[in-house]
C-alpha atoms as a PDB file:
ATOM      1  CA  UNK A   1      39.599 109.881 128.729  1.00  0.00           C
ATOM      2  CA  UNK A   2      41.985 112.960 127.914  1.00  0.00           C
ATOM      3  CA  UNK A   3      39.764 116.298 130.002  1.00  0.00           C
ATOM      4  CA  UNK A   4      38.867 118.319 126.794  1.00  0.00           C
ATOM      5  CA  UNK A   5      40.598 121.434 128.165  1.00  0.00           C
ATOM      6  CA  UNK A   6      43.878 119.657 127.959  1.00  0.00           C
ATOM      7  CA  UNK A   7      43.156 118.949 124.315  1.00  0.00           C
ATOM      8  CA  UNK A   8      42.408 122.090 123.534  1.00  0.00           C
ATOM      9  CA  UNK A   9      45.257 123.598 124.980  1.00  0.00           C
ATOM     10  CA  UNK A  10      47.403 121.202 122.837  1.00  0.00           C
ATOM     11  CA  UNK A  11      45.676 122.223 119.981  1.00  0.00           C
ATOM     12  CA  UNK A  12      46.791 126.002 120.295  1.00  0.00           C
ATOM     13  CA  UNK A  13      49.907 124.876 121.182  1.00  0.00           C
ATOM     14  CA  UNK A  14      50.879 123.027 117.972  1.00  0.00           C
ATOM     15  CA  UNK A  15      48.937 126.356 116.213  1.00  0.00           C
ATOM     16  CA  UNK A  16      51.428 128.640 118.366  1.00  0.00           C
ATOM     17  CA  UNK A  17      54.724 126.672 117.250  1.00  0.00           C
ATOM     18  CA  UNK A  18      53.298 126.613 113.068  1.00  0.00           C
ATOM     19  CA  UNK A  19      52.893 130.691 113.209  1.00  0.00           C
ATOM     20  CA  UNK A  20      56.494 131.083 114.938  1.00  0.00           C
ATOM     21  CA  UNK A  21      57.980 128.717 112.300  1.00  0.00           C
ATOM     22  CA  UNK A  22      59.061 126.331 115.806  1.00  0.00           C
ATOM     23  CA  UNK A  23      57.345 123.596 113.463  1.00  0.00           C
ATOM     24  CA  UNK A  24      56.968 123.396 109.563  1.00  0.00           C
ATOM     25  CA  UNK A  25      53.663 122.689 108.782  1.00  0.00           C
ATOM     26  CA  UNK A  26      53.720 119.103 106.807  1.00  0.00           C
ATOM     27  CA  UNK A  27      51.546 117.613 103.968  1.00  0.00           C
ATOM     28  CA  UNK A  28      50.241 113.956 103.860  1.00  0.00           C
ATOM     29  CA  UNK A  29      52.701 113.211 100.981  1.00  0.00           C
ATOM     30  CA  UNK A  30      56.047 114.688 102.701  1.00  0.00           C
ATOM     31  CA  UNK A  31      58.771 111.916 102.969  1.00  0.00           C
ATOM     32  CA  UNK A  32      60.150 111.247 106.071  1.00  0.00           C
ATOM     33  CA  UNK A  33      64.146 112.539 106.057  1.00  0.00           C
ATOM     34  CA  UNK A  34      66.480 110.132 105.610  1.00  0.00           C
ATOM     35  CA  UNK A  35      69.609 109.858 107.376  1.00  0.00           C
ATOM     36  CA  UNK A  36      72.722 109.969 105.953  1.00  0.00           C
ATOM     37  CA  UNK A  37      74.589 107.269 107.027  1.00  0.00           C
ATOM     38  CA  UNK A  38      76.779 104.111 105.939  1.00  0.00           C
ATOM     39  CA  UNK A  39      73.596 102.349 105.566  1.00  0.00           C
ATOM     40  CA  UNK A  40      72.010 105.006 102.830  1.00  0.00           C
ATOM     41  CA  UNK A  41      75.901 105.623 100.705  1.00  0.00           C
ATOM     42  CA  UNK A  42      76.048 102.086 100.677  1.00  0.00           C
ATOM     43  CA  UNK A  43      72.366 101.613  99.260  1.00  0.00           C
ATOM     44  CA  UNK A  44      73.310 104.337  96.817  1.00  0.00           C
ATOM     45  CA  UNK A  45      76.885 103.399  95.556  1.00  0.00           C
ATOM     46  CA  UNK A  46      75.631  99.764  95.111  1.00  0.00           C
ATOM     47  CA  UNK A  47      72.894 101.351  92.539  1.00  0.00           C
ATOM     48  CA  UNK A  48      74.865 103.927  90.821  1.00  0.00           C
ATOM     49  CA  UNK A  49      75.781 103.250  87.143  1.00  0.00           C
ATOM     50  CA  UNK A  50      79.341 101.435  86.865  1.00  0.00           C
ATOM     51  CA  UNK A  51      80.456 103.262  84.035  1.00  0.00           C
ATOM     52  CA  UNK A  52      79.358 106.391  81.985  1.00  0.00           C
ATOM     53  CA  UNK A  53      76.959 105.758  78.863  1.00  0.00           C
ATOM     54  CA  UNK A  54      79.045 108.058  76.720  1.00  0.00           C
ATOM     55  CA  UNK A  55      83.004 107.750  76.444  1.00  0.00           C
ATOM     56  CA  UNK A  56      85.646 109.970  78.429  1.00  0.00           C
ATOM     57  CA  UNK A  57      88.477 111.683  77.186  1.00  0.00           C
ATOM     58  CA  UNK A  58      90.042 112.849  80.616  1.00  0.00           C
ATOM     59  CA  UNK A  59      88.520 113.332  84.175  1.00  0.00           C
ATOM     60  CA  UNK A  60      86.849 116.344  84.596  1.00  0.00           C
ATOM     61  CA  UNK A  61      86.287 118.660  87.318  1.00  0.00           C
ATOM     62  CA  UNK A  62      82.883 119.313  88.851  1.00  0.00           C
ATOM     63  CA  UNK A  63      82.513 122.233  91.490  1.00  0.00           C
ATOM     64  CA  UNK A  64      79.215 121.466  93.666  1.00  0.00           C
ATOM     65  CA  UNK A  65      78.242 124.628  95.154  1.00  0.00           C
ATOM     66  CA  UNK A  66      75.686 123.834  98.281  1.00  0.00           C
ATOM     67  CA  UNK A  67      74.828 127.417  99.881  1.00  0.00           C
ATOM     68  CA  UNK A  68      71.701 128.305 100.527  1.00  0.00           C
ATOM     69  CA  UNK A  69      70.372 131.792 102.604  1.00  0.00           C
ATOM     70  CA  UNK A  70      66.672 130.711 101.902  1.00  0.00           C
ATOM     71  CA  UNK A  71      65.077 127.776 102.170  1.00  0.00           C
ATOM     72  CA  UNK A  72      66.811 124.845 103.244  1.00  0.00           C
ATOM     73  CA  UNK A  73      66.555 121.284 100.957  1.00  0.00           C
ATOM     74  CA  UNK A  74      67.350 118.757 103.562  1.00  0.00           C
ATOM     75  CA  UNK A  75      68.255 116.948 100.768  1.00  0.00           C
ATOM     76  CA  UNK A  76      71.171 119.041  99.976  1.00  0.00           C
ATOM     77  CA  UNK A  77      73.795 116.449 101.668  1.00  0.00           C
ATOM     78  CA  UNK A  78      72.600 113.959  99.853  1.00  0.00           C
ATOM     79  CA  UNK A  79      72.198 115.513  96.395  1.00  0.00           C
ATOM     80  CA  UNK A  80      76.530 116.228  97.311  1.00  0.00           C
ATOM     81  CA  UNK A  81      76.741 112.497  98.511  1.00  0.00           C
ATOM     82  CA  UNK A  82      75.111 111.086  95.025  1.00  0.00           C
ATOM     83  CA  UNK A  83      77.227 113.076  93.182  1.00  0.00           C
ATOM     84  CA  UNK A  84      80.457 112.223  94.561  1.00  0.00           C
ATOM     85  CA  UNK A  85      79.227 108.734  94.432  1.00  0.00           C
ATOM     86  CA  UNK A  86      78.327 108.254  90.628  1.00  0.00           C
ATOM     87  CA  UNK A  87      81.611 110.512  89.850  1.00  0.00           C
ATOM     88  CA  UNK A  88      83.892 108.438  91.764  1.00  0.00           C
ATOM     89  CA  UNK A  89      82.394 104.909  91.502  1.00  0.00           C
ATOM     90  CA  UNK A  90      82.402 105.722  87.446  1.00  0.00           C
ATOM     91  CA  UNK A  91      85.791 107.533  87.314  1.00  0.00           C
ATOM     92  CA  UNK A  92      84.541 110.320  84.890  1.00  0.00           C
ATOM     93  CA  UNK A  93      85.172 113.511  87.821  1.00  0.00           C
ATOM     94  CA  UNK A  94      86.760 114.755  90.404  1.00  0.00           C
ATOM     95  CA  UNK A  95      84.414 116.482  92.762  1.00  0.00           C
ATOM     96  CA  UNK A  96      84.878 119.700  94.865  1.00  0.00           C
ATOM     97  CA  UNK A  97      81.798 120.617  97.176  1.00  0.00           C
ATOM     98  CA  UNK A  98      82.084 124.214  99.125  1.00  0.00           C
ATOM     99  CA  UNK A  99      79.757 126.958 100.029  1.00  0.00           C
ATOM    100  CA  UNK A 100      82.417 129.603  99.633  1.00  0.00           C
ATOM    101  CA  UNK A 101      81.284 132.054  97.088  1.00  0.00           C
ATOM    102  CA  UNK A 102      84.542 133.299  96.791  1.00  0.00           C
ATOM    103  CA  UNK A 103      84.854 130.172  94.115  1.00  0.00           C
ATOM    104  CA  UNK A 104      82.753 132.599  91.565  1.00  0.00           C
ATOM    105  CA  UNK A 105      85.358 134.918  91.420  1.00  0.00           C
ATOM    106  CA  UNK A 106      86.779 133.994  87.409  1.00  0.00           C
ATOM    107  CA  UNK A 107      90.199 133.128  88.276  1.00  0.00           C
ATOM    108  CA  UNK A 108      88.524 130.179  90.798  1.00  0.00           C
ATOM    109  CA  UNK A 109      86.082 129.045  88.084  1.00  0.00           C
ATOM    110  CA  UNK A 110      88.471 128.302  85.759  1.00  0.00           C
ATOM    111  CA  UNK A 111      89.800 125.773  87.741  1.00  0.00           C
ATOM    112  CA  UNK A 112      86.546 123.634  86.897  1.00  0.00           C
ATOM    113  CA  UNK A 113      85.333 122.153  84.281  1.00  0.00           C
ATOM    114  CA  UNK A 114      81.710 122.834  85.341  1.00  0.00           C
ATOM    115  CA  UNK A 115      79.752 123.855  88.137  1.00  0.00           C
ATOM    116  CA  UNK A 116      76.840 122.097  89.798  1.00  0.00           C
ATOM    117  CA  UNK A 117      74.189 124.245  91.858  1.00  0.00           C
ATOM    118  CA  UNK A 118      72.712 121.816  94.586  1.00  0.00           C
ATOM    119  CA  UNK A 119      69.442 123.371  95.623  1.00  0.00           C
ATOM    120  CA  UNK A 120      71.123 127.001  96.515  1.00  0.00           C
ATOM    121  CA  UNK A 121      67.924 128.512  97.429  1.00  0.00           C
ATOM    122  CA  UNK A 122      68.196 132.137  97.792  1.00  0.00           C
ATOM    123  CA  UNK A 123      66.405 134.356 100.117  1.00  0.00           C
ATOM    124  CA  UNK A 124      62.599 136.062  99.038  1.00  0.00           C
ATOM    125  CA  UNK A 125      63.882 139.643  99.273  1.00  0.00           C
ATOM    126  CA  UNK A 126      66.064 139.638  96.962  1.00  0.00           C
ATOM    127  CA  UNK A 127      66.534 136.170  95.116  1.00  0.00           C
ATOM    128  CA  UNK A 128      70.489 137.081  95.106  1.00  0.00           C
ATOM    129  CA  UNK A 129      72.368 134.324  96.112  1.00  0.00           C
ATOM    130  CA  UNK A 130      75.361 136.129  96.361  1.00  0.00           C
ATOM    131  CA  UNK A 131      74.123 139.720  97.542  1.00  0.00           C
ATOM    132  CA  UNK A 132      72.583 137.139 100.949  1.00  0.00           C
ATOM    133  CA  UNK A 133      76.085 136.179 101.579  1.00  0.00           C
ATOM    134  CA  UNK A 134      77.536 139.405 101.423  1.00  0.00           C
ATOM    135  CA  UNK A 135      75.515 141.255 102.570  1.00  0.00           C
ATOM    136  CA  UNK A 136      75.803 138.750 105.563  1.00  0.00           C
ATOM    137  CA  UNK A 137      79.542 138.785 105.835  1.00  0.00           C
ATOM    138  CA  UNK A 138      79.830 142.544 105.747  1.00  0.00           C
ATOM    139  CA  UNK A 139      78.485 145.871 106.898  1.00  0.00           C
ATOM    140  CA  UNK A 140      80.069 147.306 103.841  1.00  0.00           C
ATOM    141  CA  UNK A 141      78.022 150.030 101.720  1.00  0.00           C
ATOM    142  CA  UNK A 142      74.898 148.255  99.976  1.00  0.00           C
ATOM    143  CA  UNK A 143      75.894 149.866  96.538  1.00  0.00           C
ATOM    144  CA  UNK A 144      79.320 147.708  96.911  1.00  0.00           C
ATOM    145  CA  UNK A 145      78.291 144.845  97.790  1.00  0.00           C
ATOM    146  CA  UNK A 146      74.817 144.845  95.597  1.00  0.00           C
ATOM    147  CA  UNK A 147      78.075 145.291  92.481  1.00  0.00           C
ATOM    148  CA  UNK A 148      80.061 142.565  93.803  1.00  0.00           C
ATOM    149  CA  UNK A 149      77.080 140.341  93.538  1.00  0.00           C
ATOM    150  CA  UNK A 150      76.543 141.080  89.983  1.00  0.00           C
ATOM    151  CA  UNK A 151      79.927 140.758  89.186  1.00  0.00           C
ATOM    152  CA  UNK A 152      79.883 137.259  90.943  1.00  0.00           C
ATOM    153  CA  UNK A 153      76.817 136.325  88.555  1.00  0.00           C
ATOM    154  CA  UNK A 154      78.311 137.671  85.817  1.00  0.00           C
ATOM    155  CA  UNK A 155      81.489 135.886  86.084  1.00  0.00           C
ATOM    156  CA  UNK A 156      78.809 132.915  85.872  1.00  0.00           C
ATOM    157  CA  UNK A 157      77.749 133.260  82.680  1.00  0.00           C
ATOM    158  CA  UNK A 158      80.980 134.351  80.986  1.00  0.00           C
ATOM    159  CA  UNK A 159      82.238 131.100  82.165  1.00  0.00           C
ATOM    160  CA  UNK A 160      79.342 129.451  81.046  1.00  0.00           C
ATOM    161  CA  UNK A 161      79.786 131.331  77.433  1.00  0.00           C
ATOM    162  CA  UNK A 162      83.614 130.595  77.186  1.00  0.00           C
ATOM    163  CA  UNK A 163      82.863 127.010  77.226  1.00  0.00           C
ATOM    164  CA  UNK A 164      82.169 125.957  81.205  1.00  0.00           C
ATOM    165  CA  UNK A 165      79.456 123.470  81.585  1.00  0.00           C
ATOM    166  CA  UNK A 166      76.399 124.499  84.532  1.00  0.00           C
ATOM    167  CA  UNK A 167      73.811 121.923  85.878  1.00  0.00           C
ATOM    168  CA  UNK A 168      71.297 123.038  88.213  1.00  0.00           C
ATOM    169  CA  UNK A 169      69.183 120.868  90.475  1.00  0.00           C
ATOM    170  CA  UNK A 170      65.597 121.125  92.171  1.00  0.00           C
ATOM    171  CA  UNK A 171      65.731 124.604  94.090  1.00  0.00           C
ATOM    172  CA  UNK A 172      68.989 126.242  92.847  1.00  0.00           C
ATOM    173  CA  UNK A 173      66.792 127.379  89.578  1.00  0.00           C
ATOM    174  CA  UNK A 174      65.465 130.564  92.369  1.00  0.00           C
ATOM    175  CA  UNK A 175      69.896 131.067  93.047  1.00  0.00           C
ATOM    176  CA  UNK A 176      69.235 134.404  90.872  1.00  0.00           C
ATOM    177  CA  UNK A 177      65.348 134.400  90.641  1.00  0.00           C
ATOM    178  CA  UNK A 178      64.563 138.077  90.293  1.00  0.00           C
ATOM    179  CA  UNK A 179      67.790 137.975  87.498  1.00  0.00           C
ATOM    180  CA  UNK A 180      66.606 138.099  83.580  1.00  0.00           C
ATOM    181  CA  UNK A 181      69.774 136.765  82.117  1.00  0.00           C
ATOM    182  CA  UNK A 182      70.168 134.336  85.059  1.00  0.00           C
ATOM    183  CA  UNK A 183      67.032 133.104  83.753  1.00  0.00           C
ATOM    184  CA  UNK A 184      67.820 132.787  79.948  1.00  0.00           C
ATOM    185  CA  UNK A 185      70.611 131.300  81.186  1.00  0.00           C
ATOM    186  CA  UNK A 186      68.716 128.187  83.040  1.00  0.00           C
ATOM    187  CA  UNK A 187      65.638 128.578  80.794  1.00  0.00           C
ATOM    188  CA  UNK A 188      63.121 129.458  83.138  1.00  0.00           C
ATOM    189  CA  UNK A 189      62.436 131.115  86.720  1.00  0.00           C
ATOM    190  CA  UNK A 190      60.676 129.682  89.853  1.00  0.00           C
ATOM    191  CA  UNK A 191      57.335 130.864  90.097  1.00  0.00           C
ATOM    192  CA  UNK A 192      55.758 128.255  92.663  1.00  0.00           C
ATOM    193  CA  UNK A 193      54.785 124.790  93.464  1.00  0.00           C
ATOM    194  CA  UNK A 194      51.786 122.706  94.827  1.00  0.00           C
ATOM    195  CA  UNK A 195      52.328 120.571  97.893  1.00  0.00           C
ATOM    196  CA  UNK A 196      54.274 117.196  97.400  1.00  0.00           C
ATOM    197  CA  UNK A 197      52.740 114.524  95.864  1.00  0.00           C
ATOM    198  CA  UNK A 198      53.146 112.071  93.578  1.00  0.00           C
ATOM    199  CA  UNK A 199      54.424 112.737  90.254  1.00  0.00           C
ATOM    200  CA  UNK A 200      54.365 110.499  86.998  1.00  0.00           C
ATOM    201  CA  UNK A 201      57.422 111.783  85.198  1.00  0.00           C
ATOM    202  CA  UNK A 202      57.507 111.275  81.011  1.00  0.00           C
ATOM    203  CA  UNK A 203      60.112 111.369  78.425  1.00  0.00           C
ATOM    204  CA  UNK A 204      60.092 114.170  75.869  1.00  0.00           C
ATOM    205  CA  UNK A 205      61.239 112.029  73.263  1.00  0.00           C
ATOM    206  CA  UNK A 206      62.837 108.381  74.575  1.00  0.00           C
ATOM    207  CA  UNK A 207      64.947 108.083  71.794  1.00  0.00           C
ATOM    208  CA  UNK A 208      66.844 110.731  73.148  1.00  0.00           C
ATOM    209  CA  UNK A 209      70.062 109.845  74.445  1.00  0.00           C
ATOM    210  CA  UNK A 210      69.983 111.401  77.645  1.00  0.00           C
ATOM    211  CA  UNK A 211      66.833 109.747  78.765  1.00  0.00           C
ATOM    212  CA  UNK A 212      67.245 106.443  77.007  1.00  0.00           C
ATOM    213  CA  UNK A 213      68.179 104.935  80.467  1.00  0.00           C
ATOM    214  CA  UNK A 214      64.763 105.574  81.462  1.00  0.00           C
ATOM    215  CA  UNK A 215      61.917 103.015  81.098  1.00  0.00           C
ATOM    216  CA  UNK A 216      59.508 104.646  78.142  1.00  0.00           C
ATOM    217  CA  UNK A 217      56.699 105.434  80.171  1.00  0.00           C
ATOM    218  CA  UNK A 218      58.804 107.463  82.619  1.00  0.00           C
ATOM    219  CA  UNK A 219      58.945 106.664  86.049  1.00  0.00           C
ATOM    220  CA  UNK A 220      56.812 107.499  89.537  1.00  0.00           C
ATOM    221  CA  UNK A 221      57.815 109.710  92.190  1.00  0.00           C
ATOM    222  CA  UNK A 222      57.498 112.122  95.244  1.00  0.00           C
ATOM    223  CA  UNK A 223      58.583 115.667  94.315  1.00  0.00           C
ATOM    224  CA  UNK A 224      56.878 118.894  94.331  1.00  0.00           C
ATOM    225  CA  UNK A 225      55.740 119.845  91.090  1.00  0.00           C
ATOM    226  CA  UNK A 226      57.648 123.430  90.029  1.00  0.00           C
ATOM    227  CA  UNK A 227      55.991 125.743  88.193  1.00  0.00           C
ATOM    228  CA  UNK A 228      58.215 128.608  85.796  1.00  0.00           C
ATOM    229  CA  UNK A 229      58.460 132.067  84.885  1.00  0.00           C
ATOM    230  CA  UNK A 230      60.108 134.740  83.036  1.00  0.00           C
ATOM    231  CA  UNK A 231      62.242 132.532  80.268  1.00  0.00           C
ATOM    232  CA  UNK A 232      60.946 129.699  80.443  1.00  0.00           C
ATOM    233  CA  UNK A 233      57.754 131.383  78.435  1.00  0.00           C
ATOM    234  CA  UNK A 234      60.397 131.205  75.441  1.00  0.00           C
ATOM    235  CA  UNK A 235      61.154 127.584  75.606  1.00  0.00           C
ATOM    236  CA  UNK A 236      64.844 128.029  74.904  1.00  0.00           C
ATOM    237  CA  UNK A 237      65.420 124.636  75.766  1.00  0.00           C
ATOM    238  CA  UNK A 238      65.850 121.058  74.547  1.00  0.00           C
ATOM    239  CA  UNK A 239      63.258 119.522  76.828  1.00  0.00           C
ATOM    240  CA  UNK A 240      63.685 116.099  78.472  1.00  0.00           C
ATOM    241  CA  UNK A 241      61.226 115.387  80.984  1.00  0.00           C
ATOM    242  CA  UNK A 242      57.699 116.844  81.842  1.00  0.00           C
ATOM    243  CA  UNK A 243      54.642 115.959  83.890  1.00  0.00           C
ATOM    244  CA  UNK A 244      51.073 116.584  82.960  1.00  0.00           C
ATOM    245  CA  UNK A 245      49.312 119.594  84.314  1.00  0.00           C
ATOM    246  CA  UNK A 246      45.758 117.984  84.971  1.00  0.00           C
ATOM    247  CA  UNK A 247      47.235 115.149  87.203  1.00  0.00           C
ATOM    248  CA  UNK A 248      48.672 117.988  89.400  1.00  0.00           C
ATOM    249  CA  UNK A 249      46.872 118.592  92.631  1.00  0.00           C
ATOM    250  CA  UNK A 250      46.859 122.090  94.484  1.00  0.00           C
ATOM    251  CA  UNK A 251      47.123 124.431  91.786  1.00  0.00           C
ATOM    252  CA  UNK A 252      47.076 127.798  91.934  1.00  0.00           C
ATOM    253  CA  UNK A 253      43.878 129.199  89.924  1.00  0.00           C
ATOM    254  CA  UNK A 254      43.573 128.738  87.287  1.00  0.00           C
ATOM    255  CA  UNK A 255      44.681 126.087  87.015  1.00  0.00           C
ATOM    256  CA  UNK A 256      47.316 124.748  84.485  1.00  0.00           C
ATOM    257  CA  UNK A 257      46.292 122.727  81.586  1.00  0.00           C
ATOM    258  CA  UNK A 258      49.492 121.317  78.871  1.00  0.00           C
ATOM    259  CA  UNK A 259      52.358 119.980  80.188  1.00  0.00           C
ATOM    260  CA  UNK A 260      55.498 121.433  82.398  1.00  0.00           C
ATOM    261  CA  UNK A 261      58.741 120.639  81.871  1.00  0.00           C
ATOM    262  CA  UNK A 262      61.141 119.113  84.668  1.00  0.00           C
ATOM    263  CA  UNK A 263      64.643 118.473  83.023  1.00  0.00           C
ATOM    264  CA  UNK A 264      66.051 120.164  79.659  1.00  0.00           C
ATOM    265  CA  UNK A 265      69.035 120.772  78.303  1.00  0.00           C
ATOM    266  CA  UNK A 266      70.567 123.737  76.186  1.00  0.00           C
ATOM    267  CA  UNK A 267      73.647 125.690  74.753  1.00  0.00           C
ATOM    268  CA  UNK A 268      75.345 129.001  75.666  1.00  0.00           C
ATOM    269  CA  UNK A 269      77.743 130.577  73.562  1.00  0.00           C
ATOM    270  CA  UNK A 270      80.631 127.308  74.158  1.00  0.00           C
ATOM    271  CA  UNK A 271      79.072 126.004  77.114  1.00  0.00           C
ATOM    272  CA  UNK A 272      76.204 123.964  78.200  1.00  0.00           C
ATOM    273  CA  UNK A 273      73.567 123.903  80.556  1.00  0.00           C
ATOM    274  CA  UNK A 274      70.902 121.563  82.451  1.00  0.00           C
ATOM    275  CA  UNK A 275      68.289 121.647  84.964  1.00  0.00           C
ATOM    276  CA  UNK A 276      67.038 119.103  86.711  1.00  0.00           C
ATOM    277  CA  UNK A 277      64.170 119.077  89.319  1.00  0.00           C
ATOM    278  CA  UNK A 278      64.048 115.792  90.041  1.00  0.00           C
ATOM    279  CA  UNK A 279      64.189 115.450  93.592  1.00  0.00           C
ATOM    280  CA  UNK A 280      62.703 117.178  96.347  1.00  0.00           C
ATOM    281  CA  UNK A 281      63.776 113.318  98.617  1.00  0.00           C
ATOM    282  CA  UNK A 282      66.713 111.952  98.730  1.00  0.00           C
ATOM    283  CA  UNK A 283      64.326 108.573  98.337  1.00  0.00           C
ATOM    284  CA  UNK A 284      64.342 109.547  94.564  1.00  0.00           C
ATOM    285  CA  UNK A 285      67.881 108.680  94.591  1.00  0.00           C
ATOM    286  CA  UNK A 286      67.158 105.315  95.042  1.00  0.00           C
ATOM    287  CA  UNK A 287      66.194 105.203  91.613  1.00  0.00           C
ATOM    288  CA  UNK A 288      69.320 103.721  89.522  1.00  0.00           C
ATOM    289  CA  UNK A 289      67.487 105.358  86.198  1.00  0.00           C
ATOM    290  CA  UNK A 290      67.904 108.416  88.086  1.00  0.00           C
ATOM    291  CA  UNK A 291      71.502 108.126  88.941  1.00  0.00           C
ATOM    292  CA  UNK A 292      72.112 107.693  85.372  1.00  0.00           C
ATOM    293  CA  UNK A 293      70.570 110.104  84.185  1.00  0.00           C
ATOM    294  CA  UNK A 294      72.196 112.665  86.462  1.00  0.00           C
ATOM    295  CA  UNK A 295      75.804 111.102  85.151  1.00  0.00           C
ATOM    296  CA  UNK A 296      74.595 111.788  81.876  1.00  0.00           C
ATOM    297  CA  UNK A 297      73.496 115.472  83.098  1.00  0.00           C
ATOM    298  CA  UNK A 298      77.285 115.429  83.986  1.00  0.00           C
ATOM    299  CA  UNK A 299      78.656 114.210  81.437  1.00  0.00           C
ATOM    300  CA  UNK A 300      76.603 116.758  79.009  1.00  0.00           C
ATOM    301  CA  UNK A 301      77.863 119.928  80.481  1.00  0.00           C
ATOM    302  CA  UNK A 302      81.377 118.877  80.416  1.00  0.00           C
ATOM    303  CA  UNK A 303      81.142 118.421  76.623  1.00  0.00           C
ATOM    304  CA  UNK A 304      81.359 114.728  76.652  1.00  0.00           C
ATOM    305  CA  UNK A 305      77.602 113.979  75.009  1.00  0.00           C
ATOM    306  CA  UNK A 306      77.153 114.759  71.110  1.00  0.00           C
ATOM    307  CA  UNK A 307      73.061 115.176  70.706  1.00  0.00           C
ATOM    308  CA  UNK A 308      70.257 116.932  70.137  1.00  0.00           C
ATOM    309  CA  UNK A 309      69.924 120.371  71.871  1.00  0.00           C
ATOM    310  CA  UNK A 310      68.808 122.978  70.271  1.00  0.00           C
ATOM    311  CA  UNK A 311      64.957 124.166  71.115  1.00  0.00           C
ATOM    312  CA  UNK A 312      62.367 122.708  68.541  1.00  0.00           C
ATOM    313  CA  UNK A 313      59.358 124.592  69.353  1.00  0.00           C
ATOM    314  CA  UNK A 314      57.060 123.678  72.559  1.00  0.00           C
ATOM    315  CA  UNK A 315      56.697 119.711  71.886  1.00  0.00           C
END
């Protein structure tokens, strides 16, 4: 038998390495991470769609923008790998991924077609994505770089109103958290989210186009369950997906009654926008409904889907 002293000063060990962040405290639902190797792509590219559900006219170009300064997805590699996957394997885009900010300056946007944000978590200070990198990069005066961040957001949503297309996935909704028109842009702010656990996901309306890949009752998975602020109050979205409130565990009080959305889409000025939450794992990947309905996601901010998506009140 293990002497009791030796047990205890295990137990204050693991305590010690939780309180200096040496080891993330885990929940009972947290997936295990997956490697990504041949074995995984392969899995993937044998499930992804083989074609687009809505016609082409001409390959588009899809910027996948994977920073993060806060909190790091390990999923982010993946979420890259799955898009490259379904873009190449159905010949509708070209894919660029990069961390280089530099690519939100407007003369590098307009190179794309549309810009996916994969889970570019920024940090708690400031939720500014781009004032984390600068002000990382440079010693420069915080006045300068604080405008050079705006003026990187801003170029953002010009391009977004002159007709580029924007998806968003899982964490990259916080990019510009503490940012009101970043909000309105997305439709909604982070505000927080229970532990991971199991999450049945509905359809909004399965008639819809974008989610008519899905079977009608949804589908079953391991995410954490976000939570939204600021614009999302205003509902200035087409909702897609949503779970329901009571089956959520580890709620802040009190607790949320309803329903919460986890996928719309919506218009800006000539462009259009989507966010997706769905996933937290890269396991959710292996989910062909899933795949498809991120080509779809694609495929709707590049213009290429004609439906519904202007808000209709709060479902």
């Amino acid at each position: 038998m293990q002497n009791p002293d030796f047990r205890i000063i295990g137990i204050i060990s693991i305590l010690m390495l939780i309180i200096t962040g040496s080891v993330r405290p885990t929940y009972s639902q947290d997936l295990p991470v997956v490697p990504l190797d041949d074995t995984w792509k392969q899995k993937i590219h044998a499930l992804a769609p083989e074609k687009t559900n809505f016609p082409v006219s001409e390959k588009k170009r899809i910027l996948v923008f994977s920073l993060h300064t806060g909190f790091e997805h390990w999923v982010i590699p993946h979420t890259s790998e799955m898009i490259r996957i379904i873009s190449e394997k159905s010949g509708a885009f070209e894919v660029k991924d990069s961390k280089d900010i530099r690519l939100f300056d407007q003369e590098n946007l307009e190179k794309f077609d549309a810009v996916l944000l994969n889970n570019t978590c920024s940090k708690p200070e400031h939720r500014n994505l781009f004032w984390d990198k600068l002000r990382a990069e440079s010693d420069a005066d915080s006045l300068i770089l604080m405008q050079k961040a705006l003026e990187l957001e801003n170029n953002l949503l010009t391009y977004v109103q002159n007709g580029g297309g924007l998806m968003v996935v899982h964490g990259a909704i916080t990019t510009q958290n503490k940012s009101r028109a970043f909000s309105r842009l997305v439709g909604a702010s982070f505000d927080y989210h229970p532990p991971q656990q199991p999450i049945q996901v509905r359809l909004v309306d399965p008639e819809h186009p974008m989610v008519q890949v899905f079977p009608k009752e949804g589908f079953k998975h391991i995410d954490e369950p976000y939570f939204y602020s600021n614009a999302y109050e205003d509902k200035d979205f087409r909702p897609l997906l949503y779970f329901n409130n009571e089956e959520i565990t580890g709620q802040r009080e009190p607790a949320k009654t309803g329903k919460t959305y986890v996928a719309w889409i919506r218009a800006e000025g000539k462009g259009k926008v989507m966010y997706c939450s769905p996933s937290h794992n890269a396991q959710s990947f292996e989910n062909p409904y899933l795949l498809q309905f991120f080509l779809n996601g694609l495929q709707y901010v590049v213009g290429d889907v004609d439906c519904e998506d202007q808000p209709v009140g709060s479902f």
